[in-house]
PDB file of N, CA and C in Angstrom:
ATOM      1  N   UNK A   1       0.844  -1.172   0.000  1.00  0.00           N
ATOM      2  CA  UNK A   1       0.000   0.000   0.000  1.00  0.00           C
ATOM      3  C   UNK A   1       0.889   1.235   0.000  1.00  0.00           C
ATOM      4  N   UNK A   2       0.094   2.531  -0.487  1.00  0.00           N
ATOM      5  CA  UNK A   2       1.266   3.567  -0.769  1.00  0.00           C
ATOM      6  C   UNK A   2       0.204   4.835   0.098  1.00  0.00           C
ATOM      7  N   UNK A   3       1.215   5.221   1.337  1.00  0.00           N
ATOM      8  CA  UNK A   3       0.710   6.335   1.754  1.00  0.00           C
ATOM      9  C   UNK A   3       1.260   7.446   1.660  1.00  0.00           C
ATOM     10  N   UNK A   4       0.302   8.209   1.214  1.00  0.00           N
ATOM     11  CA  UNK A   4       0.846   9.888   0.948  1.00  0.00           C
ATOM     12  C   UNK A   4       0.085  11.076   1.908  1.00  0.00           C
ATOM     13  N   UNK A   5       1.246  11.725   2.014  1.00  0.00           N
ATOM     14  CA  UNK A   5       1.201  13.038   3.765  1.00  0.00           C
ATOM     15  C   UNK A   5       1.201  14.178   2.542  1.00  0.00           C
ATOM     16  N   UNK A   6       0.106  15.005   3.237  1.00  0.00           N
ATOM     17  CA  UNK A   6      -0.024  16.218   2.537  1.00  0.00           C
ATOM     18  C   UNK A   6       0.084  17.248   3.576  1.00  0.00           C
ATOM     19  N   UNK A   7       0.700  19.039   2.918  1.00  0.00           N
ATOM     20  CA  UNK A   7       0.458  19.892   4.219  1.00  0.00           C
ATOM     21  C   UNK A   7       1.434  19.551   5.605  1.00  0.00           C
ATOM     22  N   UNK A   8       0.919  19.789   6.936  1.00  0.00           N
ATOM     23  CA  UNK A   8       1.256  19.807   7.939  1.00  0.00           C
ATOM     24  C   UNK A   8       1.521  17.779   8.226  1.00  0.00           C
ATOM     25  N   UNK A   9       1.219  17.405   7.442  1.00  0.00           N
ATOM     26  CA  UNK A   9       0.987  16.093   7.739  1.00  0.00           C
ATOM     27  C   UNK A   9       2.688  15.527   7.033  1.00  0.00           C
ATOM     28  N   UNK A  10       2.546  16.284   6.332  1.00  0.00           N
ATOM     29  CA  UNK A  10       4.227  15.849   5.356  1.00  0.00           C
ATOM     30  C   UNK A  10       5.243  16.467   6.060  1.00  0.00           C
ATOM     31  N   UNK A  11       5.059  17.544   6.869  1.00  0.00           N
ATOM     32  CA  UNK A  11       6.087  18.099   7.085  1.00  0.00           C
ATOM     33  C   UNK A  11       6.102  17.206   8.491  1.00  0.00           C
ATOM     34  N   UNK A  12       5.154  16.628   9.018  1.00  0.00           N
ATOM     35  CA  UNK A  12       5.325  15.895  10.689  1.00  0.00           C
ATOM     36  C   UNK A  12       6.112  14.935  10.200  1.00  0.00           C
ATOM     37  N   UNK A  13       6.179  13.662   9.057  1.00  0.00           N
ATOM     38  CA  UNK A  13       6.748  12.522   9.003  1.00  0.00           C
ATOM     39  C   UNK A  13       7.828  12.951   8.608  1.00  0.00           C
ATOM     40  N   UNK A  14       8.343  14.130   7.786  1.00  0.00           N
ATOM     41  CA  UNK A  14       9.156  14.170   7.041  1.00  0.00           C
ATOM     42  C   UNK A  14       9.541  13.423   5.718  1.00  0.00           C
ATOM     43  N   UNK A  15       8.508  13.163   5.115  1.00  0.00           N
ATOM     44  CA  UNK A  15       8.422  12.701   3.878  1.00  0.00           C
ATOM     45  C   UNK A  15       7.111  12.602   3.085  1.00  0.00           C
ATOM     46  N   UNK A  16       6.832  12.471   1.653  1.00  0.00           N
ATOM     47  CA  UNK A  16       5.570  13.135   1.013  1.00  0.00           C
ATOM     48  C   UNK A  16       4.995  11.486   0.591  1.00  0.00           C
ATOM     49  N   UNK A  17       5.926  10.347   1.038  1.00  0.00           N
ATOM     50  CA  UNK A  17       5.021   9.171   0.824  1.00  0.00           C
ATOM     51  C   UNK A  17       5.571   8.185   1.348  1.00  0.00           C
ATOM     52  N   UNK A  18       4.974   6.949   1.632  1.00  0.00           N
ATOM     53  CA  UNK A  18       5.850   5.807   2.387  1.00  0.00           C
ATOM     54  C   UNK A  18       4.839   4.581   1.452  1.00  0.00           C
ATOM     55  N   UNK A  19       5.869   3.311   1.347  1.00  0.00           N
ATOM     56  CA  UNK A  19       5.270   2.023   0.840  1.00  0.00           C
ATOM     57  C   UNK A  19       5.182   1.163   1.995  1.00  0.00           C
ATOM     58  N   UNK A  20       4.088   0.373   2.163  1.00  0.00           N
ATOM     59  CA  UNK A  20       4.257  -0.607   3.208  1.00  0.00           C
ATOM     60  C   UNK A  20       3.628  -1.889   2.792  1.00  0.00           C
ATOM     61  N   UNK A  21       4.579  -2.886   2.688  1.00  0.00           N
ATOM     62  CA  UNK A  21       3.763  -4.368   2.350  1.00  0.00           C
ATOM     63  C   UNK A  21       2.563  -4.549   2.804  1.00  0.00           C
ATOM     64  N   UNK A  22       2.666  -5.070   4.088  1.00  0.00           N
ATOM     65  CA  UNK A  22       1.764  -5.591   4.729  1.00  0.00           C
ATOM     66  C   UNK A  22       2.115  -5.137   5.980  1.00  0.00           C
ATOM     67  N   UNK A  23       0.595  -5.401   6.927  1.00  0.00           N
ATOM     68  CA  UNK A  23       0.395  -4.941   8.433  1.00  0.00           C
ATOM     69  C   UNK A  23       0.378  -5.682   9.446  1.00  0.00           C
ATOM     70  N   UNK A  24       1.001  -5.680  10.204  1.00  0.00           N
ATOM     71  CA  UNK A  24       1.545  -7.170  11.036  1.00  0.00           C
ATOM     72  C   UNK A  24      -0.119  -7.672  11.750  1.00  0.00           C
ATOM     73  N   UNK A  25      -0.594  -6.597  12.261  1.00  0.00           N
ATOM     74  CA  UNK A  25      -2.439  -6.792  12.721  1.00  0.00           C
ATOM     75  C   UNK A  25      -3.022  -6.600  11.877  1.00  0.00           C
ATOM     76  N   UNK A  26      -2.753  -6.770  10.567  1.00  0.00           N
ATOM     77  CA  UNK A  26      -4.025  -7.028   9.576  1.00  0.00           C
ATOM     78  C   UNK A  26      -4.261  -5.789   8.973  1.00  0.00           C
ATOM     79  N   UNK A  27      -4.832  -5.815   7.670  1.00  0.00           N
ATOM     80  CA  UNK A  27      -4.591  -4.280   6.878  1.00  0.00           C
ATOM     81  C   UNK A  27      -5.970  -3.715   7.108  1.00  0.00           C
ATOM     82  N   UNK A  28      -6.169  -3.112   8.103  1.00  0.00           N
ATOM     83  CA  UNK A  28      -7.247  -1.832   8.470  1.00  0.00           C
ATOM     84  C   UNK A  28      -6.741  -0.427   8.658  1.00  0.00           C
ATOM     85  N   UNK A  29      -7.654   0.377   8.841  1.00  0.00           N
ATOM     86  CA  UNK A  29      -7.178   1.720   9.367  1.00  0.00           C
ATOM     87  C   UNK A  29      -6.715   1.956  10.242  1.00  0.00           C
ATOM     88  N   UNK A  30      -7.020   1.304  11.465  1.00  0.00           N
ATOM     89  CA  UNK A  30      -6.633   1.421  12.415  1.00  0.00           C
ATOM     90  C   UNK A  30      -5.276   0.557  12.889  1.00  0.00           C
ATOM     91  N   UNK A  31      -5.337  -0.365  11.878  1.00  0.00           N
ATOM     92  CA  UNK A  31      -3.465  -0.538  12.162  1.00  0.00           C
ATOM     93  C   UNK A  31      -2.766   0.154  11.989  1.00  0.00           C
ATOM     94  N   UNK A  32      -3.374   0.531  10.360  1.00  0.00           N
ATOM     95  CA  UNK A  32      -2.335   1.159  10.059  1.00  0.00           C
ATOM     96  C   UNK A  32      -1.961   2.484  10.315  1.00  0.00           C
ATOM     97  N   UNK A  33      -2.819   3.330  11.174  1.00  0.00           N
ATOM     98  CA  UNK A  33      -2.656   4.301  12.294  1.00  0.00           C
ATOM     99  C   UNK A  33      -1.718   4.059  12.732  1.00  0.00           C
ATOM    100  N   UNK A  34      -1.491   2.898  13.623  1.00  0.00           N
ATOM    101  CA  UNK A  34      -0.786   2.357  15.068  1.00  0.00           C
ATOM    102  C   UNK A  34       0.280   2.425  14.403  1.00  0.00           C
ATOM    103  N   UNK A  35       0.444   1.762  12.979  1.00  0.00           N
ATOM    104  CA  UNK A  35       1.789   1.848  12.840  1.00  0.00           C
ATOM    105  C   UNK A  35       2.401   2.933  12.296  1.00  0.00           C
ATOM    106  N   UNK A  36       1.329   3.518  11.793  1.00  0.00           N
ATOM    107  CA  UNK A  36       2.480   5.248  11.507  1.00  0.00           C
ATOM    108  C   UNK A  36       2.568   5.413  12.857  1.00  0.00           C
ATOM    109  N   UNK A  37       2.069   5.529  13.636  1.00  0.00           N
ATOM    110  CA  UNK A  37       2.630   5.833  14.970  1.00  0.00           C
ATOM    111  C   UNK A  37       3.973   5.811  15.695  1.00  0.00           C
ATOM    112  N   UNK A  38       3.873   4.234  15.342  1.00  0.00           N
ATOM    113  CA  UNK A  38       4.974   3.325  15.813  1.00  0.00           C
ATOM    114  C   UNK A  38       5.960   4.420  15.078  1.00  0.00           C
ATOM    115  N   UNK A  39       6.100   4.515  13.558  1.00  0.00           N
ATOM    116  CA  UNK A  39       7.241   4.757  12.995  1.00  0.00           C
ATOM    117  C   UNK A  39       7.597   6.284  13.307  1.00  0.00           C
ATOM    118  N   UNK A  40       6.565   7.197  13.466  1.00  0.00           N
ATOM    119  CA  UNK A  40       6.745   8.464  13.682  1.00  0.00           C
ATOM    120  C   UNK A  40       5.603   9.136  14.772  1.00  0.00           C
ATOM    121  N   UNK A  41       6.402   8.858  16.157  1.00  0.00           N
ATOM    122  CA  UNK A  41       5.373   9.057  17.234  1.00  0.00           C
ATOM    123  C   UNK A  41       4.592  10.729  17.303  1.00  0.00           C
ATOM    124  N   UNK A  42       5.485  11.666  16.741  1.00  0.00           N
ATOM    125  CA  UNK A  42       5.045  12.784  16.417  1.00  0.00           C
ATOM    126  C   UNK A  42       3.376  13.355  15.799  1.00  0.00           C
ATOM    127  N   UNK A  43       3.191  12.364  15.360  1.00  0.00           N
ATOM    128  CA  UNK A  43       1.743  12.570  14.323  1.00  0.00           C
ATOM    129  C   UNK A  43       1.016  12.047  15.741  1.00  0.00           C
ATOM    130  N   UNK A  44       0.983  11.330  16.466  1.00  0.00           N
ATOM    131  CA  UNK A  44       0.132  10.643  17.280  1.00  0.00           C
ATOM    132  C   UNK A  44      -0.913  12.016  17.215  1.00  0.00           C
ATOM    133  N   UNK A  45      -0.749  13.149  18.180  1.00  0.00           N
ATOM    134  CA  UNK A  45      -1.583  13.773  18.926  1.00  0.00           C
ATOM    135  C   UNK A  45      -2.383  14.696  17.238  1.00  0.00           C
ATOM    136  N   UNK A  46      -1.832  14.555  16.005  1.00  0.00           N
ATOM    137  CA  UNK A  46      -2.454  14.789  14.984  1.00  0.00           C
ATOM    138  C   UNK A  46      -3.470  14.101  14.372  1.00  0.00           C
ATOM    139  N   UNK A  47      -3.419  12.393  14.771  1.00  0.00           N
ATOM    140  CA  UNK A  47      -4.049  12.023  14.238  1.00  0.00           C
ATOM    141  C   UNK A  47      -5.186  11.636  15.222  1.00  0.00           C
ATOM    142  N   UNK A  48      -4.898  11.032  16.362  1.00  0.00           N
ATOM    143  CA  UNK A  48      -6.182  10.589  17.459  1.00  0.00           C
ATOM    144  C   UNK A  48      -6.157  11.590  18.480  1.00  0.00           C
ATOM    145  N   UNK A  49      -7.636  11.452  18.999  1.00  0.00           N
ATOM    146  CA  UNK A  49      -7.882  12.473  19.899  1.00  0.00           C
ATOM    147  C   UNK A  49      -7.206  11.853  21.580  1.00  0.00           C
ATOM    148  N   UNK A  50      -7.520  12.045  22.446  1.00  0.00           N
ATOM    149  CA  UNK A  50      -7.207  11.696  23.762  1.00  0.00           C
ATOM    150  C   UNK A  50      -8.205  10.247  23.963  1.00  0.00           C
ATOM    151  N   UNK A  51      -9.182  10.068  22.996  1.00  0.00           N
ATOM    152  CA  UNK A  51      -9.456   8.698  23.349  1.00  0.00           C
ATOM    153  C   UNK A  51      -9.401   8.028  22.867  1.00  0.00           C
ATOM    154  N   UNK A  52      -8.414   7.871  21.765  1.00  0.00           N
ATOM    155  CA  UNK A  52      -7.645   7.446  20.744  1.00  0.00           C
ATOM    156  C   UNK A  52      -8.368   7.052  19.737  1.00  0.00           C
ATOM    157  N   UNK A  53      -9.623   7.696  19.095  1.00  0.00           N
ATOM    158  CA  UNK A  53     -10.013   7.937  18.505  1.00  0.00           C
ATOM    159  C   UNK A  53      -9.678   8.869  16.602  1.00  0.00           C
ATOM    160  N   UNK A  54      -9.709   8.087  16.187  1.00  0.00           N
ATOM    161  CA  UNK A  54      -9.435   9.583  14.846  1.00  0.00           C
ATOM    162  C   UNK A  54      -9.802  10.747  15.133  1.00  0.00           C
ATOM    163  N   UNK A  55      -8.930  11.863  15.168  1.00  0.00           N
ATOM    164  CA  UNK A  55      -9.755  13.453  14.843  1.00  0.00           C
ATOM    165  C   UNK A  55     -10.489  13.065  14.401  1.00  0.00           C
ATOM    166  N   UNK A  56     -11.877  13.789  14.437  1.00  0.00           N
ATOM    167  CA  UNK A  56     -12.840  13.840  13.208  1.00  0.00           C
ATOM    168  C   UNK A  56     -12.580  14.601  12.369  1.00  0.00           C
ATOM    169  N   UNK A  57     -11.283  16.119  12.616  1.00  0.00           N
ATOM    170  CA  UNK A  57     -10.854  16.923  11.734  1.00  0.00           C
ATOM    171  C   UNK A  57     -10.007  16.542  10.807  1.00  0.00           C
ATOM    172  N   UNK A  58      -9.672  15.129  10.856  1.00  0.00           N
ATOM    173  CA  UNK A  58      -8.378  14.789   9.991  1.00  0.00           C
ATOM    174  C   UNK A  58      -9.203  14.094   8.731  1.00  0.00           C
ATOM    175  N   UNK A  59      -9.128  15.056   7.747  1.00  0.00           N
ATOM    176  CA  UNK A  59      -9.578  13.844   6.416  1.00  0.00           C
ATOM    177  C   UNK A  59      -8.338  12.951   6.060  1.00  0.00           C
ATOM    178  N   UNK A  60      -8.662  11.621   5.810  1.00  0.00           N
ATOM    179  CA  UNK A  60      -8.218  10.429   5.017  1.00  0.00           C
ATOM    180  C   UNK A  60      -9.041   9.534   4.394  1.00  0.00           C
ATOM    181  N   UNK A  61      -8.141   9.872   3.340  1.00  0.00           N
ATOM    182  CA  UNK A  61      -9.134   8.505   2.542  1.00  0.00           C
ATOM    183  C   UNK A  61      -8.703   7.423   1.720  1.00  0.00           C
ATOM    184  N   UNK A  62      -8.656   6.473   1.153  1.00  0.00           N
ATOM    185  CA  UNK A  62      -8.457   5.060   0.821  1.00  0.00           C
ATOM    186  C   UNK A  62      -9.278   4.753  -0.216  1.00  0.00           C
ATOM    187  N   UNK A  63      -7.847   5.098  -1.192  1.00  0.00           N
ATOM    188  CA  UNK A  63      -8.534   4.762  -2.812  1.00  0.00           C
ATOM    189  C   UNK A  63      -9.372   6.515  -3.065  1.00  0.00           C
ATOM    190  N   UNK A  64      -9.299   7.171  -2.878  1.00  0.00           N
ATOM    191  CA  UNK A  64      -9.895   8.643  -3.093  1.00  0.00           C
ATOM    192  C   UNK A  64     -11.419   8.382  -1.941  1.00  0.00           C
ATOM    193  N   UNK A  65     -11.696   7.184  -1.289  1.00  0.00           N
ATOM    194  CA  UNK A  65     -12.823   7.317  -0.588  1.00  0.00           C
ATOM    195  C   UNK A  65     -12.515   7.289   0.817  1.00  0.00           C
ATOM    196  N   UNK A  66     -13.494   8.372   1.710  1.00  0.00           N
ATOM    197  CA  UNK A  66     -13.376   8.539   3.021  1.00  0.00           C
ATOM    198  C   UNK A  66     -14.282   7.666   3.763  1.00  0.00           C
ATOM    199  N   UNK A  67     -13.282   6.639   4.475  1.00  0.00           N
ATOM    200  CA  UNK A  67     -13.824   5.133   5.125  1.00  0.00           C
ATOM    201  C   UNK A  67     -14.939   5.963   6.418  1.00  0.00           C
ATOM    202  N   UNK A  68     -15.187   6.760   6.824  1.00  0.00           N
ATOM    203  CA  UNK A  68     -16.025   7.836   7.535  1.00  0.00           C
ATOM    204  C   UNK A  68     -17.592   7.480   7.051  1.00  0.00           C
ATOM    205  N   UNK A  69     -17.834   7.335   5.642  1.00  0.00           N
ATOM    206  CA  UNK A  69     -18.749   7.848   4.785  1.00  0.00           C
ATOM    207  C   UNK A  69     -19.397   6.580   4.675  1.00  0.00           C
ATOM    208  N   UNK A  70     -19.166   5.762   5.161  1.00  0.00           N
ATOM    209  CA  UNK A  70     -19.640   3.902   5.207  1.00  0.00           C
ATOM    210  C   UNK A  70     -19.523   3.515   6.164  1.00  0.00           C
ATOM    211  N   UNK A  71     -19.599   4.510   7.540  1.00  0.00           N
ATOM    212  CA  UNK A  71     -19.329   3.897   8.661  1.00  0.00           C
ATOM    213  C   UNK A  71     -18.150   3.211   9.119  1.00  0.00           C
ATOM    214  N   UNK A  72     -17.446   2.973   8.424  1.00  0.00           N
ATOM    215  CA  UNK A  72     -16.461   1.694   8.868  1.00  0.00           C
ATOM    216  C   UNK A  72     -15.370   2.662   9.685  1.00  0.00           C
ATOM    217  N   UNK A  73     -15.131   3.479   9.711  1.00  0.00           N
ATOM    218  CA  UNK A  73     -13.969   4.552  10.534  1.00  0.00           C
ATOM    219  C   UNK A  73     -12.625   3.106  10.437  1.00  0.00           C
ATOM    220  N   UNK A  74     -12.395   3.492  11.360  1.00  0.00           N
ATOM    221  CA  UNK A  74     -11.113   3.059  11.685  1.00  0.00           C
ATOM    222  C   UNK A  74     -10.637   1.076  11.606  1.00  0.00           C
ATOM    223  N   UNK A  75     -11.913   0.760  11.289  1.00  0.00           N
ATOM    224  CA  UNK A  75     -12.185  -1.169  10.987  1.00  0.00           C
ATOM    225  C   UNK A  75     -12.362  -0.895   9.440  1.00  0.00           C
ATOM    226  N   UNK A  76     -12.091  -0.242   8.516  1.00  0.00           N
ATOM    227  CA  UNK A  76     -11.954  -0.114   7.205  1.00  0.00           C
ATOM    228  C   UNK A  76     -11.064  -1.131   6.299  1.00  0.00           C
ATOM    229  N   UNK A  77     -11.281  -2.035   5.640  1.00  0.00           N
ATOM    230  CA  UNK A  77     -10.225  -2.886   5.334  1.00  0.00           C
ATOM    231  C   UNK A  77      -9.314  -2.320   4.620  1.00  0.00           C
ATOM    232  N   UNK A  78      -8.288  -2.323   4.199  1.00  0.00           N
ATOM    233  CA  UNK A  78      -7.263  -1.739   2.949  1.00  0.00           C
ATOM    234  C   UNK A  78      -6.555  -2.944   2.815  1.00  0.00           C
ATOM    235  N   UNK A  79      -7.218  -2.433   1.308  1.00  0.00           N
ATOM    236  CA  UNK A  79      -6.622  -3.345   0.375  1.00  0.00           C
ATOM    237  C   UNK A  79      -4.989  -3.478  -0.235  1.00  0.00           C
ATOM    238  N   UNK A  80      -4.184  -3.984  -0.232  1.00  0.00           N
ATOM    239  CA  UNK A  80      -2.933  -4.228  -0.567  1.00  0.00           C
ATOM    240  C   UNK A  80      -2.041  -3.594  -1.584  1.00  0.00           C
ATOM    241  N   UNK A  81      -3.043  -3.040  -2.477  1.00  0.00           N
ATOM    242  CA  UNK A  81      -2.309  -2.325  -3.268  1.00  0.00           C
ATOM    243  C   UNK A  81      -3.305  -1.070  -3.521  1.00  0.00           C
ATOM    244  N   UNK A  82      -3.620  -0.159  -2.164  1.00  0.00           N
ATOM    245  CA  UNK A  82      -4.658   0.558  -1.671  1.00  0.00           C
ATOM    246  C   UNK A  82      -3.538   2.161  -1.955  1.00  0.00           C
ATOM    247  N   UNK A  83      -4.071   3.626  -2.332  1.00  0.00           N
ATOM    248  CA  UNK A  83      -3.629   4.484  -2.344  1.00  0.00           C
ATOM    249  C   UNK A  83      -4.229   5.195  -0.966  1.00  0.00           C
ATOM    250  N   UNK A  84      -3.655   5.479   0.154  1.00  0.00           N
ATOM    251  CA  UNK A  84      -4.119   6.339   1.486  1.00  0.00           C
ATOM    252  C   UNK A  84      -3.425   7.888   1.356  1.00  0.00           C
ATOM    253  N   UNK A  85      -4.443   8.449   1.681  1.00  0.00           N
ATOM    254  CA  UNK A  85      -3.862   9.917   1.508  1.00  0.00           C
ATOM    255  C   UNK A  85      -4.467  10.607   3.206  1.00  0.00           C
ATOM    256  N   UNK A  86      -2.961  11.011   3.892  1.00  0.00           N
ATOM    257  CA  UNK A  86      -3.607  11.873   4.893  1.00  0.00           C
ATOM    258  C   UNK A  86      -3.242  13.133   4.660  1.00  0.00           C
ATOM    259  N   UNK A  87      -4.509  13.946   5.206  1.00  0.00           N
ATOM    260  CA  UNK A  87      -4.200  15.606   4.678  1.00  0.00           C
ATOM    261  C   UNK A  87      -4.276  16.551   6.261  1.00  0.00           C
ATOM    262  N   UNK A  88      -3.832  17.249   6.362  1.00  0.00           N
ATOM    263  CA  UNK A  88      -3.785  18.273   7.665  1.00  0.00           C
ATOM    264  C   UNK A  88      -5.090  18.700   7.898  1.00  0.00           C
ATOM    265  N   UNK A  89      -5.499  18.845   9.084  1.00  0.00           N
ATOM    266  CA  UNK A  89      -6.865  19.054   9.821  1.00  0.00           C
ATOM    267  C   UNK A  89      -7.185  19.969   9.298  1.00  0.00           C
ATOM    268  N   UNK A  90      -8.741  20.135   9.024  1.00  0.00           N
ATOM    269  CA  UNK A  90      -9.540  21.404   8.745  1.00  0.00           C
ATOM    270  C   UNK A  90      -9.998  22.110  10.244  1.00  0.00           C
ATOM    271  N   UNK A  91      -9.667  23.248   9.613  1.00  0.00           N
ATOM    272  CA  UNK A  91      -9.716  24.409  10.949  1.00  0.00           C
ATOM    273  C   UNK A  91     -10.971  24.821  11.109  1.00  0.00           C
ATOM    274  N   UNK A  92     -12.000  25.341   9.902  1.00  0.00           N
ATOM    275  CA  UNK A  92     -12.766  25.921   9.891  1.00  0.00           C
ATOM    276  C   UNK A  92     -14.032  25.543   8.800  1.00  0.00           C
ATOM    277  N   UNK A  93     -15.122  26.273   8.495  1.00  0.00           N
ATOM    278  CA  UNK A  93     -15.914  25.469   7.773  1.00  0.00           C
ATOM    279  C   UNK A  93     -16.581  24.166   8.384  1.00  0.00           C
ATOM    280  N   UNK A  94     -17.701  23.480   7.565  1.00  0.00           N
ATOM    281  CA  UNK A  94     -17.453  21.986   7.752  1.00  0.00           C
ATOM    282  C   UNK A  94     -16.538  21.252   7.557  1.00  0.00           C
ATOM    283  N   UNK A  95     -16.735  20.283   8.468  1.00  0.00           N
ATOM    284  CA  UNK A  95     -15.791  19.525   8.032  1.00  0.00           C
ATOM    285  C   UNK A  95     -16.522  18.185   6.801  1.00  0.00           C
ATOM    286  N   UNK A  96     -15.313  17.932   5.765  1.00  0.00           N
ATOM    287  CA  UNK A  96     -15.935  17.601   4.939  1.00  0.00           C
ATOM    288  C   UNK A  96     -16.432  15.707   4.915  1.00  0.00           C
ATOM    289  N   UNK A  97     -16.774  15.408   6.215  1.00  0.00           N
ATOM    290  CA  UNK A  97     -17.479  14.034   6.193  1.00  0.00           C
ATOM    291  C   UNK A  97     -18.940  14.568   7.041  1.00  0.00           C
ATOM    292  N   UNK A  98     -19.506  15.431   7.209  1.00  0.00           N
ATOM    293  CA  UNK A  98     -20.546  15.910   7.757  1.00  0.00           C
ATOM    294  C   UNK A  98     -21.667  16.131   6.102  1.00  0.00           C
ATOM    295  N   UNK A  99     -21.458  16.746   5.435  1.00  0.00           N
ATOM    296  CA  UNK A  99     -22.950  16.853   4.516  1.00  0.00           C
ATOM    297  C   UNK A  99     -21.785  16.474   2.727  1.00  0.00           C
ATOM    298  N   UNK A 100     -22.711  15.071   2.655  1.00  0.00           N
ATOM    299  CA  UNK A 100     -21.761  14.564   1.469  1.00  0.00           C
ATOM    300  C   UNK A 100     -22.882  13.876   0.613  1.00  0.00           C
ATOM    301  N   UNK A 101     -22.537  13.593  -0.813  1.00  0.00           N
ATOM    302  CA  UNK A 101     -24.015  13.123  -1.414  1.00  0.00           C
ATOM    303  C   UNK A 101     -23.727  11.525  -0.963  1.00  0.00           C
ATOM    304  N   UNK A 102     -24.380  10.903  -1.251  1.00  0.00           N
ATOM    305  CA  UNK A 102     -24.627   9.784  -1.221  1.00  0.00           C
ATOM    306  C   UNK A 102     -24.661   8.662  -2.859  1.00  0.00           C
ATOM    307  N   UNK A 103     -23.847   8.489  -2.977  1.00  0.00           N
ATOM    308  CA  UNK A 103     -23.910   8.145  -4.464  1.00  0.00           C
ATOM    309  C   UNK A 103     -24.851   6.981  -4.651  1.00  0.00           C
ATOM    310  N   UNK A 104     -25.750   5.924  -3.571  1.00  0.00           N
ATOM    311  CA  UNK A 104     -26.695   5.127  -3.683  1.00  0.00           C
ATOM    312  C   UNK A 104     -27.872   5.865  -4.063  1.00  0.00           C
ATOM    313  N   UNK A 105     -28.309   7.350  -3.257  1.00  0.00           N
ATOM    314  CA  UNK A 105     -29.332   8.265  -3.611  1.00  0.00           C
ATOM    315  C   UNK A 105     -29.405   8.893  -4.789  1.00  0.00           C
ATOM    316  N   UNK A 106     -28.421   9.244  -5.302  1.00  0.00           N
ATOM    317  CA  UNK A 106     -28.407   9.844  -6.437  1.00  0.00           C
ATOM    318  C   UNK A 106     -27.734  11.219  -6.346  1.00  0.00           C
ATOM    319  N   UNK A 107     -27.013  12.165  -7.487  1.00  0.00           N
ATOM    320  CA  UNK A 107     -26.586  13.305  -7.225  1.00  0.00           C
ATOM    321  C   UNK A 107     -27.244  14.429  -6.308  1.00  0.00           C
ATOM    322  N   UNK A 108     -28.741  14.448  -6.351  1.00  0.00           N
ATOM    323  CA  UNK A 108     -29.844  15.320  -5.669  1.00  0.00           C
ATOM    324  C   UNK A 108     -29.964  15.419  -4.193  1.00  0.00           C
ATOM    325  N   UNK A 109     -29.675  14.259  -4.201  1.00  0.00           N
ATOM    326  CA  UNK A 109     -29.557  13.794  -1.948  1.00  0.00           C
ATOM    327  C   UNK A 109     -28.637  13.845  -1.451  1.00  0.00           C
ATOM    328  N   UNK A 110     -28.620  13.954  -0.488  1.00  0.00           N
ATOM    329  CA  UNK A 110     -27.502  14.588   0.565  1.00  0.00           C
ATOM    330  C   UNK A 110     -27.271  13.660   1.653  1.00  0.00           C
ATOM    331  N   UNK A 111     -26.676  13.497   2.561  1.00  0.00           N
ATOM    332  CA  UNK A 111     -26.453  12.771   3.777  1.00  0.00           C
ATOM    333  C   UNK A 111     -25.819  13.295   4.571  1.00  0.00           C
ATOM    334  N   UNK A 112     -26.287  13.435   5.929  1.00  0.00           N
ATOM    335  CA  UNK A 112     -25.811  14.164   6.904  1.00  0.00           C
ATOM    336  C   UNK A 112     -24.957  13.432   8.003  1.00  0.00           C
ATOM    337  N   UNK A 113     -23.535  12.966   8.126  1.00  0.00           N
ATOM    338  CA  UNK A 113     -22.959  11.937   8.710  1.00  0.00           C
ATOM    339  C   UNK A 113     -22.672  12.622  10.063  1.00  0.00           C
ATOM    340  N   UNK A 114     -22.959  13.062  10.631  1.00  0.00           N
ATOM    341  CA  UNK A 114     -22.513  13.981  11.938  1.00  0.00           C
ATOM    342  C   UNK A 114     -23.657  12.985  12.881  1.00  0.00           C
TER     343      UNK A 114
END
């Protein structure tokens, strides 16, 4: 899998992408959290909150889709030869997993994930 740091997020790891085979606990989001962690403890307090939870301010997404938007948060499977992109927290505005269309509804409907 190939992860790419955008923003404040590139400048924490110090690099704009990393390859990783495989995940020793299995390829989810939430490993693979743990293990950017592991490798660069710095991002920790960027990426989970105090209850080790994802920000909800941190967009990522897997394959251009935000695992947020299907419920699955952080039990998201990723797939092996999966593109992950993390981007630096939104400050202001919505945040963009709160009002998103729904592509089962159609372009016209909306979904409110908050």
């Amino acid at each position: 899998m190939r992860i790419l740091f955008y923003a404040n997020m590139r400048t924490l790891v110090g690099q704009s992408a990393l390859e990783i085979e495989q995940l020793d606990e299995g390829n989810t989001l939430g490993n693979l959290i743990m293990d950017l962690i592991r490798r660069f403890p710095q991002i920790r307090p960027h990426l989970l909150d105090e209850a080790g939870e994802l920000r909800p301010d941190v967009p990522v997404f897997i394959d251009g889709r935000n695992p947020r938007l299907r419920n699955m948060g952080m039990d998201a499977r990723i797939p092996l030869d999966a593109e992950i992109c993390f981007f630096s927290p939104i400050s202001s505005g919505r945040l963009n997993v709160e009002v998103l269309r729904d592509p089962a509804k159609g372009p016209e409907e909306s979904i409110d994930e908050s």
